[in-house]
Structures are given as C-alpha cells and as structure tokens.
Protein backbone atom coordinates (compact mmCIF):
# COMPACT_ATOMS: atom_id res chain seq x y z
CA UNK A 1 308.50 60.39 74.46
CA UNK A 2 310.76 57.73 74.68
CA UNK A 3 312.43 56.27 71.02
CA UNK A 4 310.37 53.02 71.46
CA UNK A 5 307.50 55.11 71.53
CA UNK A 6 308.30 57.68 68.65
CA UNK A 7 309.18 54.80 65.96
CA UNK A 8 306.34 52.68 67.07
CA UNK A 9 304.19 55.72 66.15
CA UNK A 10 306.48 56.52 62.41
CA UNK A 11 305.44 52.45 62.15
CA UNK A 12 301.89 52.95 62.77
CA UNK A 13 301.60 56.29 60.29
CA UNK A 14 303.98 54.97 58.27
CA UNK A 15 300.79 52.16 57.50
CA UNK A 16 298.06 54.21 57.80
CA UNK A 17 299.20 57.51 56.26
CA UNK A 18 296.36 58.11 53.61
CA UNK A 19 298.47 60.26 50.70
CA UNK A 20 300.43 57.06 50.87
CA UNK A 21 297.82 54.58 50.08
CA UNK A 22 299.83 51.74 48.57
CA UNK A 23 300.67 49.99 51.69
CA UNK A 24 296.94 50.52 52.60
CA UNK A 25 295.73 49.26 49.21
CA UNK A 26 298.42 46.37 49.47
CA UNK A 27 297.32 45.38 53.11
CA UNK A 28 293.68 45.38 51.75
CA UNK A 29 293.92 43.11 48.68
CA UNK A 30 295.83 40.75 50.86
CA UNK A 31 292.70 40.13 53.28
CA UNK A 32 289.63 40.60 50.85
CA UNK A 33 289.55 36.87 50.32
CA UNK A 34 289.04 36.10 53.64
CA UNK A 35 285.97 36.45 56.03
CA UNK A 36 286.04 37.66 59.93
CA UNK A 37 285.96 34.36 61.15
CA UNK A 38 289.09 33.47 59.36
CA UNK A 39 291.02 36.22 61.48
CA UNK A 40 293.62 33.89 62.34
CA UNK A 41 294.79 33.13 58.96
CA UNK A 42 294.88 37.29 58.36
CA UNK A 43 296.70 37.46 61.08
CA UNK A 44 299.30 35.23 60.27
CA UNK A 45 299.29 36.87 55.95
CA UNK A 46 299.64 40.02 57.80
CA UNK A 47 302.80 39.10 60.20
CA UNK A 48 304.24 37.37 57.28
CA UNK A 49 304.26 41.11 55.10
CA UNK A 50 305.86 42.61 58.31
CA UNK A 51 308.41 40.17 58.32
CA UNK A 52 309.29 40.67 54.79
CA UNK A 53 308.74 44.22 54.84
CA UNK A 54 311.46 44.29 58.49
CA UNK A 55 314.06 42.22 56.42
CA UNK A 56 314.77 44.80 53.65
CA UNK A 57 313.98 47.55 56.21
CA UNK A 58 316.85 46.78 58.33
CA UNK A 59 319.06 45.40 55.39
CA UNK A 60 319.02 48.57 53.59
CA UNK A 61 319.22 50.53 57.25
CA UNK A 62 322.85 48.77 58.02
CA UNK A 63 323.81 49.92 54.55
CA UNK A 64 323.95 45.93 53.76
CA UNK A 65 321.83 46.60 50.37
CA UNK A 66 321.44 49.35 48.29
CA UNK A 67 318.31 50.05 46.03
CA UNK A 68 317.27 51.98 43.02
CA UNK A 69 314.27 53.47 44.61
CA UNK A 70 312.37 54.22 41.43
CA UNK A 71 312.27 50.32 40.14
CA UNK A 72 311.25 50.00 43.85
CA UNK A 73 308.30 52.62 43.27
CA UNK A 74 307.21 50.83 40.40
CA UNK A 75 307.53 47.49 41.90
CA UNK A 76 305.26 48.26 44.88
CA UNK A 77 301.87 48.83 42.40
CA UNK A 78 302.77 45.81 40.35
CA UNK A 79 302.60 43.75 43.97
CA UNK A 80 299.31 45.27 44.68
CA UNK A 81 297.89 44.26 41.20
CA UNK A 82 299.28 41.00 41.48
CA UNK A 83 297.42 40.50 44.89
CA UNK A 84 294.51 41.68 43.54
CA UNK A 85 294.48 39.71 40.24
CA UNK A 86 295.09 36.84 42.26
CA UNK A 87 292.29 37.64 44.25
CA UNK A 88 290.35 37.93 41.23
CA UNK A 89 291.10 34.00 40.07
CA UNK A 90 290.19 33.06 43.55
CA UNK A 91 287.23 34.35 43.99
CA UNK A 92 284.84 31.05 43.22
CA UNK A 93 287.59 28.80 44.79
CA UNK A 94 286.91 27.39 48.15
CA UNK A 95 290.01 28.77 50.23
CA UNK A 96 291.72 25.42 51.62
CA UNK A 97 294.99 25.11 53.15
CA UNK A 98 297.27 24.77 50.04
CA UNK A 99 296.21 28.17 48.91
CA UNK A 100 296.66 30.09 52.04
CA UNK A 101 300.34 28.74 52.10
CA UNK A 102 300.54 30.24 48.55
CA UNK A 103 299.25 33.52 50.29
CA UNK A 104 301.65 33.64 52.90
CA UNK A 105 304.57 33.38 50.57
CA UNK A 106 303.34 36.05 48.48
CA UNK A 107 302.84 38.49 51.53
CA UNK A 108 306.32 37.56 52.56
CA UNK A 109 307.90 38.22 49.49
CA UNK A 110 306.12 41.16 48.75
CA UNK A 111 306.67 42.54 52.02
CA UNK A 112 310.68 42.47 51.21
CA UNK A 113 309.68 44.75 48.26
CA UNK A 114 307.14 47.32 50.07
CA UNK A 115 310.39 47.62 53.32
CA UNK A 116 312.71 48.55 50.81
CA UNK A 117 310.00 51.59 49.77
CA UNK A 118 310.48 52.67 52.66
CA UNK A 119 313.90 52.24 54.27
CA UNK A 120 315.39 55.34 52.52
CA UNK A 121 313.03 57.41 54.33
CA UNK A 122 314.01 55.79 57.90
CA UNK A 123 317.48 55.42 57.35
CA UNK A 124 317.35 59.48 57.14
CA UNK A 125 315.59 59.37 60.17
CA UNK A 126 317.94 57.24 62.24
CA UNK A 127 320.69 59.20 60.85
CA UNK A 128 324.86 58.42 62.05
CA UNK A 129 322.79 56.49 64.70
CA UNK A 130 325.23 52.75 65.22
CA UNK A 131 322.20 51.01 67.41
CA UNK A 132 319.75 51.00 65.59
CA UNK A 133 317.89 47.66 66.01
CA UNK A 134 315.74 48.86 69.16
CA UNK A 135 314.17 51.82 66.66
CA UNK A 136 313.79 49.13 63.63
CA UNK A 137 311.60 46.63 66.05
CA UNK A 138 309.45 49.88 67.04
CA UNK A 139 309.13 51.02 64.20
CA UNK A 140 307.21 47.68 62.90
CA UNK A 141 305.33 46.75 65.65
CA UNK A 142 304.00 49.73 64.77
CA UNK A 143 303.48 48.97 61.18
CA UNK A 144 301.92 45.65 62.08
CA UNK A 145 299.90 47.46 64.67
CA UNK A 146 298.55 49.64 62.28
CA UNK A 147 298.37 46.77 59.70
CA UNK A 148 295.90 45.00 62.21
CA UNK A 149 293.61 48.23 62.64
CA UNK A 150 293.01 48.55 59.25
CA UNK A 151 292.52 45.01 58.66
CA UNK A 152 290.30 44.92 61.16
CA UNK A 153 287.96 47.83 60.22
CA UNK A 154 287.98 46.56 56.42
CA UNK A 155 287.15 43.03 57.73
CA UNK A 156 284.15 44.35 60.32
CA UNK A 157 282.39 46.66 57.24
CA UNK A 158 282.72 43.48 55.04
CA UNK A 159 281.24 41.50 57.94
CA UNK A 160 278.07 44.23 58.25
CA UNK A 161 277.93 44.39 54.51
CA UNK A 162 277.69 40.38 54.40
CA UNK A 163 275.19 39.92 57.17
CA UNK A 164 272.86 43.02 56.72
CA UNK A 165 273.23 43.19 53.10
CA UNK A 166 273.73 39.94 51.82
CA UNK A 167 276.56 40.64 49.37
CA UNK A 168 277.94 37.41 47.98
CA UNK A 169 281.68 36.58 48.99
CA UNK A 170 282.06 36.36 45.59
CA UNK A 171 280.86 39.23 44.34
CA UNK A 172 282.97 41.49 47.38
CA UNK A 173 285.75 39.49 46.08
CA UNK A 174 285.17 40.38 42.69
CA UNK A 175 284.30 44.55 43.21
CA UNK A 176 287.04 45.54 46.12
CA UNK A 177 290.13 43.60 43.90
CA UNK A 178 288.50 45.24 41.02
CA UNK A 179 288.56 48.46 42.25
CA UNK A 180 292.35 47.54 43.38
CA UNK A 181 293.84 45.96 40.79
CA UNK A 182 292.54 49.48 38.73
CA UNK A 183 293.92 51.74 41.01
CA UNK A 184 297.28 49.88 41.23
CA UNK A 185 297.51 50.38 37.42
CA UNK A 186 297.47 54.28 37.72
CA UNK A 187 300.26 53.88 40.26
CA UNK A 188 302.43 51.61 38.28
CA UNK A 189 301.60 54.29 35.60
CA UNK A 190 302.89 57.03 37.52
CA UNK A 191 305.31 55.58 38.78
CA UNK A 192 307.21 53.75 35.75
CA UNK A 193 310.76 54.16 35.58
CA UNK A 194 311.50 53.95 32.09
C-alpha cells in the first residue's frame, strides 16, 4: 500500500468512524437544509469544511500552532449545536443565495476547529517525518471522500422519505437538527473543560 493510499484511507475512517460521531453529526447538520437537487451547493458547504478542517490540520502538523485539545473537545459539540440551531431558525425560510454564503462561512470556520480535533492524532502518526504535505493532501481527500458518501446516503433516505412519504422539508428540518442539536449537548456535556 502505497502512503497516498494509507492516509487517504485514515481520511476516509477518520470521517466515517462511528464511536467518533461528531464529525458525522457535524457533516449531517450542515446538509439537512438542503434537498438532493441542491447537491451542488452541498458540495461546495462540504469542500469548504475540508478546507477549514486541512488548514489547522497541517498548521498544527508543522508544529506552526499549538492547541489545548480539551477547549478543542468542547468546541467541536458547540459547532454542531450551532449548525443545528441554525438549522432550526431556517427551517420556514426559503434558502436563497445570501444564506448559503452564510453557510459556507460557517462550514469553513468550523472546519478550522473540527482539523485541529484531530491533528494531534495525525501528527503522531506522521511522526519525525519532514515531508509531510503528500500524507496531509491524502489524508483529506479522504476525509472529503468520505464526507461525500455520507452526505450522499443521508441526502438519498431524505429524498425516499420526501417522495414516498411525504414528510414536509420543514418538518425533516425541524426533527433531524432536533435530534442533533440534543445530542451535541451531551457531548459538550462530556466534554466540558472546566
């Protein structure tokens, strides 16, 4: 297995490792707004976390930053239940341009906070290693790869819920941020640092 290939895989696990269900939770609240015909737009909120979440990656990696990881653990669930809450005040809005901007820069910014979760962890990994920027861009197409998969299953059952089922958009909106914003309280619970 060649070290493209390895990190690309952490990336991918990294996002869709269950017992850490943040990222998935996180990744979720950003696209419950949208429908499946809006794919492009998720597409774009989605790239715009990896970006973020890439920045602090490789700052911290290069020993350019330093974090206290425990504020960082805490931070993480209060980006979630921002998202969600967010999602929350949306959900009778009609979605126009000005408020997927808005998006964007919240995905982007909270992306910087979720990388920095995890850059401990990978700068362990990488080691005394000096070149490291090959492993860092494997290791989030990766994430964004695995980013897309889940977006993409969440967006198809919401599709089949939609058009079998008839659940309003509002009322999805409403129940999966919900459900979200609740479980991001528990982590920002466990996770306090004071």
């Amino acid at each position: 297995m060649t070290d493209f290939q390895l990190y690309f895989e952490l990336g991918r696990e990294h996002i869709m490792d269950i017992t850490a269900y943040d990222h998935i939770l996180f990744v979720i609240a950003l696209c419950t707004i949208y429908q499946i015909a809006e794919w492009k737009k998720v597409l774009v909120l989605v790239t715009a976390f990896t970006i973020g979440h890439s920045l602090t990656l490789a700052l911290v990696t290069l020993d350019w930053i330093s974090v206290n990881s425990a504020v960082v653990e805490f931070l993480i669930p209060v980006t979630i239940f921002i998202t969600a809450v967010g999602n929350i005040r949306k959900r009778n809005t009609d979605f126009h341009h000005k408020a997927s901007r808005t998006n964007y820069f919240f995905a982007l910014f909270f992306g910087l906070i979720h990388g920095l979760g995890f850059s401990n962890y990978l700068k362990a990994l990488l080691g005394n290693e000096t070149e490291i920027l090959g492993q860092l861009f494997a290791f989030n197409v990766g994430l964004e790869a695995g980013q897309i998969l889940i977006v993409s299953i969440f967006m198809g059952i919401a599709a089949v819920l939609h058009f079998f089922f008839h659940i309003a958009r509002r009322d999805w909106i409403l129940a999966i941020s919900s459900a979200v914003a609740g479980i991001a309280v528990i982590l920002m619970i466990e996770t306090r640092f004071w």
